[in-house]
Protein backbone atom coordinates (compact mmCIF):
# COMPACT_ATOMS: atom_id res chain seq x y z
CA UNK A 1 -10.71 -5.91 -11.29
CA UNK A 2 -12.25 -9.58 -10.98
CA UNK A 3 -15.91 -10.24 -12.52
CA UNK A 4 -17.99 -9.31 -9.33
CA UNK A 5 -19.46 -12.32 -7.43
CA UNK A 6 -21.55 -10.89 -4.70
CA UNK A 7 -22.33 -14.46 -3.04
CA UNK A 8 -18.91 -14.64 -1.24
CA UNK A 9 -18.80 -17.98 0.58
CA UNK A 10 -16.79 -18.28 3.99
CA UNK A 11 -14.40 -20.65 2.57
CA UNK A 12 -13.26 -18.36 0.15
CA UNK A 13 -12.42 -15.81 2.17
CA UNK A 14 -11.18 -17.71 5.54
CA UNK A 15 -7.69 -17.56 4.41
CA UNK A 16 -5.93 -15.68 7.33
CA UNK A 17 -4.01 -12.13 6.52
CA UNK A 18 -0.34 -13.47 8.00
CA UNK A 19 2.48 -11.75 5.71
CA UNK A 20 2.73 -8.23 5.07
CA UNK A 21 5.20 -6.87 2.38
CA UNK A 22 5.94 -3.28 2.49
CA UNK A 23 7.50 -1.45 -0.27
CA UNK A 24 10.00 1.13 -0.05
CA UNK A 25 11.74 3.40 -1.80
CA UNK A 26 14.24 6.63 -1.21
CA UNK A 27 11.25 8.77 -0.32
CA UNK A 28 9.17 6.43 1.63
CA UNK A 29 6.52 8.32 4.43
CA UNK A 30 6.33 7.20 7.68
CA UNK A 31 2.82 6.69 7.85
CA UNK A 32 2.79 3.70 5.89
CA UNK A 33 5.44 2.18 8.40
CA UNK A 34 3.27 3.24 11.15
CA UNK A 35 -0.37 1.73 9.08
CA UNK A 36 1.80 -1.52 8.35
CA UNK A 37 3.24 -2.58 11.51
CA UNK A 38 -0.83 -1.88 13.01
CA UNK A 39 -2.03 -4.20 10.49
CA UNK A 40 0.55 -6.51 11.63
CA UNK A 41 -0.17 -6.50 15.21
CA UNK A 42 -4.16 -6.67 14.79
CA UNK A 43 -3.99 -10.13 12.35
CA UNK A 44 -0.77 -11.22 14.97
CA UNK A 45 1.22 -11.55 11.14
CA UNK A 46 5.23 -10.64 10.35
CA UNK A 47 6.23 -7.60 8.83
CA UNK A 48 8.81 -7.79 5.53
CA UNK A 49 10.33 -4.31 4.54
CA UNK A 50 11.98 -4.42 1.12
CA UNK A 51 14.08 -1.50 0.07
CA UNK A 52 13.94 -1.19 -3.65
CA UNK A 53 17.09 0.28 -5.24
CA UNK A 54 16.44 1.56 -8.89
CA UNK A 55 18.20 -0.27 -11.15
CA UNK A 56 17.25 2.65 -13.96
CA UNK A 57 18.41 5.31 -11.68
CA UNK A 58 21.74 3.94 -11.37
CA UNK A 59 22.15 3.06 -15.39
CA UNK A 60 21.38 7.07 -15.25
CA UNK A 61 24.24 8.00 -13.03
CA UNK A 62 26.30 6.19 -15.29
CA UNK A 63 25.95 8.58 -18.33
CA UNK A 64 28.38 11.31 -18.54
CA UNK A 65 26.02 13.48 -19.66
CA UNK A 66 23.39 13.07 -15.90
CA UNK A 67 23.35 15.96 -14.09
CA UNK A 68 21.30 16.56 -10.27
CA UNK A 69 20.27 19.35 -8.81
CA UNK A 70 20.35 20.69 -5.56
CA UNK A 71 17.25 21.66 -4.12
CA UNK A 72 18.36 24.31 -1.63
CA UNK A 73 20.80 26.19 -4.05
CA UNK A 74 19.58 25.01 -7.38
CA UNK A 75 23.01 24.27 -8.71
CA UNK A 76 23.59 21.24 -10.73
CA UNK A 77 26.08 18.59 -11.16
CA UNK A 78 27.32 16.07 -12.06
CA UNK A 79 25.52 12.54 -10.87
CA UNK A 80 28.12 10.10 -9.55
CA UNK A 81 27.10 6.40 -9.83
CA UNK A 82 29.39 5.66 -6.52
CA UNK A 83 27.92 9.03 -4.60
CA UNK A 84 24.47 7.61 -5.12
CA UNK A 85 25.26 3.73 -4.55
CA UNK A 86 26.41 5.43 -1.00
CA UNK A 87 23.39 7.87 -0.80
CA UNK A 88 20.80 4.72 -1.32
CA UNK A 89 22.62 3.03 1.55
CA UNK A 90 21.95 5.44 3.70
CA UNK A 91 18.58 5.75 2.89
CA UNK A 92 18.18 2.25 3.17
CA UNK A 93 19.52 2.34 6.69
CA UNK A 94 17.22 5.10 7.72
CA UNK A 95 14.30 3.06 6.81
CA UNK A 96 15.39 0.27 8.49
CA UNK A 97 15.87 2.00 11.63
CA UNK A 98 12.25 3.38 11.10
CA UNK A 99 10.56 -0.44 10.18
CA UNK A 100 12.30 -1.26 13.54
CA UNK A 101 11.49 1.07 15.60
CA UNK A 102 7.33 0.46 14.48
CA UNK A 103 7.68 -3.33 14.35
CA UNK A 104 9.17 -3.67 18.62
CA UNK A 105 6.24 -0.42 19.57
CA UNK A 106 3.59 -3.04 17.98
CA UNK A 107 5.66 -5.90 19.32
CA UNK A 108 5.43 -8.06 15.66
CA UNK A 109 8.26 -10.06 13.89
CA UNK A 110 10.28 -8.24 10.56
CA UNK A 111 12.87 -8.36 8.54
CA UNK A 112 14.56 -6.47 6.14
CA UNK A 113 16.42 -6.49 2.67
CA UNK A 114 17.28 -4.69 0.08
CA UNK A 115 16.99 -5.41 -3.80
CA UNK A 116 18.19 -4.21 -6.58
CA UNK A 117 16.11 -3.84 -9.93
CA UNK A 118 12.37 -2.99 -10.74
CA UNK A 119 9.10 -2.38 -8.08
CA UNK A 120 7.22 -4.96 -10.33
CA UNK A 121 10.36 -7.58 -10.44
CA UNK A 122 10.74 -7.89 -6.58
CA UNK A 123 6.74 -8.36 -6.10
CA UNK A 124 6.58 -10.75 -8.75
CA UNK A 125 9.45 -13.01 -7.34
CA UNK A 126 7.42 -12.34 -3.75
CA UNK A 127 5.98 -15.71 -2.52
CA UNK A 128 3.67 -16.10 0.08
CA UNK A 129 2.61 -12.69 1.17
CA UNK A 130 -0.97 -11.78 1.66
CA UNK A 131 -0.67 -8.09 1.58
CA UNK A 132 1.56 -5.69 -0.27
CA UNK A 133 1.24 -1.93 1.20
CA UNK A 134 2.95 1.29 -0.65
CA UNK A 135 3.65 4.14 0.60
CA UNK A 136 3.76 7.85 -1.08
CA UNK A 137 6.75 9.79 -2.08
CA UNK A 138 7.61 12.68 -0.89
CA UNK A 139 5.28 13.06 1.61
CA UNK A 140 5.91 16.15 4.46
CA UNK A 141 4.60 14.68 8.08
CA UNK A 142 2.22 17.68 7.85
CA UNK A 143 0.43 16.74 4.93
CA UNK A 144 0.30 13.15 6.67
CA UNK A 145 -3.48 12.10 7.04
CA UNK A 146 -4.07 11.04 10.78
CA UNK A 147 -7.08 8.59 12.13
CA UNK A 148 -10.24 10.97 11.54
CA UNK A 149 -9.66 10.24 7.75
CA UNK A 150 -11.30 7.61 6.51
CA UNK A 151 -10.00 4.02 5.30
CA UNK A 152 -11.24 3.33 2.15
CA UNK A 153 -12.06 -0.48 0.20
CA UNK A 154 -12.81 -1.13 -3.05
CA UNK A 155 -15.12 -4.21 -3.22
CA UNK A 156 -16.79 -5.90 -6.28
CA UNK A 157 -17.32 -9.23 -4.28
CA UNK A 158 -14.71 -11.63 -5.05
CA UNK A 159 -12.98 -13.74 -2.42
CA UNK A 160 -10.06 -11.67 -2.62
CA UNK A 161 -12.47 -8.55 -2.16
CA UNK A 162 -14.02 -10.26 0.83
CA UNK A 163 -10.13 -10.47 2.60
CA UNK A 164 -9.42 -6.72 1.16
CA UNK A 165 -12.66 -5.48 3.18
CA UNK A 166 -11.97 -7.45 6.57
CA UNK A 167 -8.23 -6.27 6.34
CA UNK A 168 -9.48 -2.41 5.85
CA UNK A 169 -11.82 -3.21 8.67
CA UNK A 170 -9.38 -4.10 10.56
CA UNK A 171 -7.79 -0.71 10.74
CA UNK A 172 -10.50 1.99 10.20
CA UNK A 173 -12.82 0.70 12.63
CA UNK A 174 -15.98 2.88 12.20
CA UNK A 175 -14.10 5.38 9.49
CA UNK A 176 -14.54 2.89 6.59
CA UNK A 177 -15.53 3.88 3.56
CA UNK A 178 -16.31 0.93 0.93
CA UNK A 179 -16.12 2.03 -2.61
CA UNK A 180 -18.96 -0.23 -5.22
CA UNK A 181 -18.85 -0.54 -8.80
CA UNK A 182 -22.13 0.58 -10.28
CA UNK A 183 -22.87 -2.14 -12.09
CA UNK A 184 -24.22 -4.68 -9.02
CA UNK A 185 -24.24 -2.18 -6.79
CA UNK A 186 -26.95 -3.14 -4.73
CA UNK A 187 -26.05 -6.50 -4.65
CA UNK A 188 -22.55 -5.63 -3.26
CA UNK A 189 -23.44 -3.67 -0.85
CA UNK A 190 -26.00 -5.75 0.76
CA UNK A 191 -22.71 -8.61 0.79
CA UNK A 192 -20.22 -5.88 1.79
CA UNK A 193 -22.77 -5.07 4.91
CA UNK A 194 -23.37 -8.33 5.44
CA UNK A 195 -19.49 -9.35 5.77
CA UNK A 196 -19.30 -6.85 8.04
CA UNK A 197 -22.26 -7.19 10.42
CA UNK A 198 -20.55 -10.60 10.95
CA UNK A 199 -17.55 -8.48 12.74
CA UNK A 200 -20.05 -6.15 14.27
CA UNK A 201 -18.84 -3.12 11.96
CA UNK A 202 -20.98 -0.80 9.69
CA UNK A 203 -19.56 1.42 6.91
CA UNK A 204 -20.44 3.95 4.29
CA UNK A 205 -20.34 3.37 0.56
CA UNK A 206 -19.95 4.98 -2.31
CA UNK A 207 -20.60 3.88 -5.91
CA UNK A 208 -18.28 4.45 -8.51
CA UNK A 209 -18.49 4.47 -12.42
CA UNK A 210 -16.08 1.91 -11.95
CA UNK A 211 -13.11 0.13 -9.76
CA UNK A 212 -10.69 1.39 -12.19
CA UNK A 213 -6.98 2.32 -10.65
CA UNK A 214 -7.90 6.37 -12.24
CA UNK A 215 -11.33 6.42 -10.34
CA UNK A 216 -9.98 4.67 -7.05
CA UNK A 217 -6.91 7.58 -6.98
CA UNK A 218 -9.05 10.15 -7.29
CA UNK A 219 -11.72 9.14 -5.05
CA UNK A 220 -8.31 8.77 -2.42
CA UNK A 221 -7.08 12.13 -3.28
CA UNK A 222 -10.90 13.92 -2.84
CA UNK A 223 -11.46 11.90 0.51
CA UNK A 224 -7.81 12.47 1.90
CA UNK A 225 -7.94 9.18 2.97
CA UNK A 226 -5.85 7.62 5.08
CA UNK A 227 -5.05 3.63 3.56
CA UNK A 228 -6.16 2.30 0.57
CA UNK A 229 -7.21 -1.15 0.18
CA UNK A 230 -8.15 -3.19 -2.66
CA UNK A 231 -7.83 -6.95 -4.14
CA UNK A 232 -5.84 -8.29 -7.04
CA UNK A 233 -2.65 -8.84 -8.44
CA UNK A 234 0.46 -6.10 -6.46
CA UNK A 235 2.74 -6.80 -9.62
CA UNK A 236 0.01 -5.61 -12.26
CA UNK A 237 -1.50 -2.78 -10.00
CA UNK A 238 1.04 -0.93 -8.34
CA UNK A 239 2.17 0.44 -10.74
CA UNK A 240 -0.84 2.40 -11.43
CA UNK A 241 -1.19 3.24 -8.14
CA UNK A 242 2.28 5.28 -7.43
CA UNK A 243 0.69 8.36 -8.40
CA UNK A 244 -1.86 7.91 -5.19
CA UNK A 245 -2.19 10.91 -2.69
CA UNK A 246 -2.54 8.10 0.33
CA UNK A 247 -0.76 4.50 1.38
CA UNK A 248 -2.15 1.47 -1.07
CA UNK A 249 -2.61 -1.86 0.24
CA UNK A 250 -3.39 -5.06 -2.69
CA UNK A 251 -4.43 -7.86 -0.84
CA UNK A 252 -4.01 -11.39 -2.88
């Protein structure tokens, strides 16, 4: 996380949330679609799904040796690079269909594509996008966290914290939940409530050892929260953050 600067100046964070990049993979959750296309809508910003085909996964299918297993009979066999080029597809499709059907309900602009290769390689070659949102795999639609849970922001007081805790504003409302580093805690949350007063919005806080990925998952998984938002870089951080129990969104 950035060096905490708890005198956040309005210039710094005036830059305008306009391009939203969402994730996906084979087991994306709907939720996320649902919490993306939202966020859209509120800053009036486009919506960019990217489908991420493993690149590892199909090196794997390519060994004579993989092997999958059904989960309904538990019989195994053997994986078949073109059977799972054609499975991806169709996954891809499906989400497609979903990002669609969420973008024209909250009437914003999206596109689509698909990639091939790593999570960290697509963001990385990703210019111009303000947020990055992931979703969580595997994810049943009962286990899916509706609006009583709360939104939760970590915020150590740097410009790019300052844009993370407007854009979580945004879309808890009153069920925010801003999570401070100890160290400058005080100070942060006096800015944090501050920055927020401006919008007419009050939150509760919560004051971790530190903003560490390990202590921001597991304050997500004990809160069943609903999004996750924090500040930095999406190529460096999401990959710590795929083992999350709730939808992560790295604003730059």
């Amino acid at each position: 996380m950035p060096t905490p600067h708890p005198a956040m100046s309005t210039e710094d964070t005036a830059r305008v949330v306009r391009r939203i990049l969402l994730a996906l993979d084979s087991a994306q959750d709907a939720n996320t679609l649902e919490l993306a296309a939202q966020l859209a809508a509120l800053v009036q910003g486009t919506l960019h799904g990217v489908f991420v085909e493993s690149s590892d996964l199909l090196r794997l299918a390519q060994l004579p040796f993989a092997r999958e297993i059904n989960l309904n009979s538990a019989m195994a066999r053997r994986l078949e690079a073109t059977q799972l080029e054609r499975d991806l597809r169709a996954q891809a499709e499906q989400v497609r269909r979903l990002l669609e059907n969420h973008a024209l309900r909250h009437r914003v602009e999206w596109s689509f594509r698909i990639e091939r290769g790593a999570l960290t390689t697509t963001l990385a070659a990703s210019s111009g996008i303000d947020v990055v949102m992931l979703g969580r795999s595997g994810v049943s639609t009962r286990e899916q966290h509706t609006a009583v849970t709360p939104v939760l922001v970590a915020f150590d007081g740097s410009a790019a914290a300052g844009r993370a805790l407007a854009t979580a504003a945004d879309l808890a409302g009153r069920n925010l939940l801003v999570l401070l580093p100890a160290e400058q805690a005080t100070e942060l949350r006096a800015a944090a409530a501050t920055h927020l007063a401006s919008r007419g919005l009050r939150a509760n806080y919560l004051v971790l050892p530190e903003l560490s990925p390990q202590h921001l998952i597991a304050t997500g998984r004990r809160h069943h929260c609903r999004l996750l938002v924090m500040a930095g870089d999406p190529a460096q951080l999401l990959p710590h953050m795929r083992r999350s129990s709730c939808p992560v969104a790295i604003v730059q």
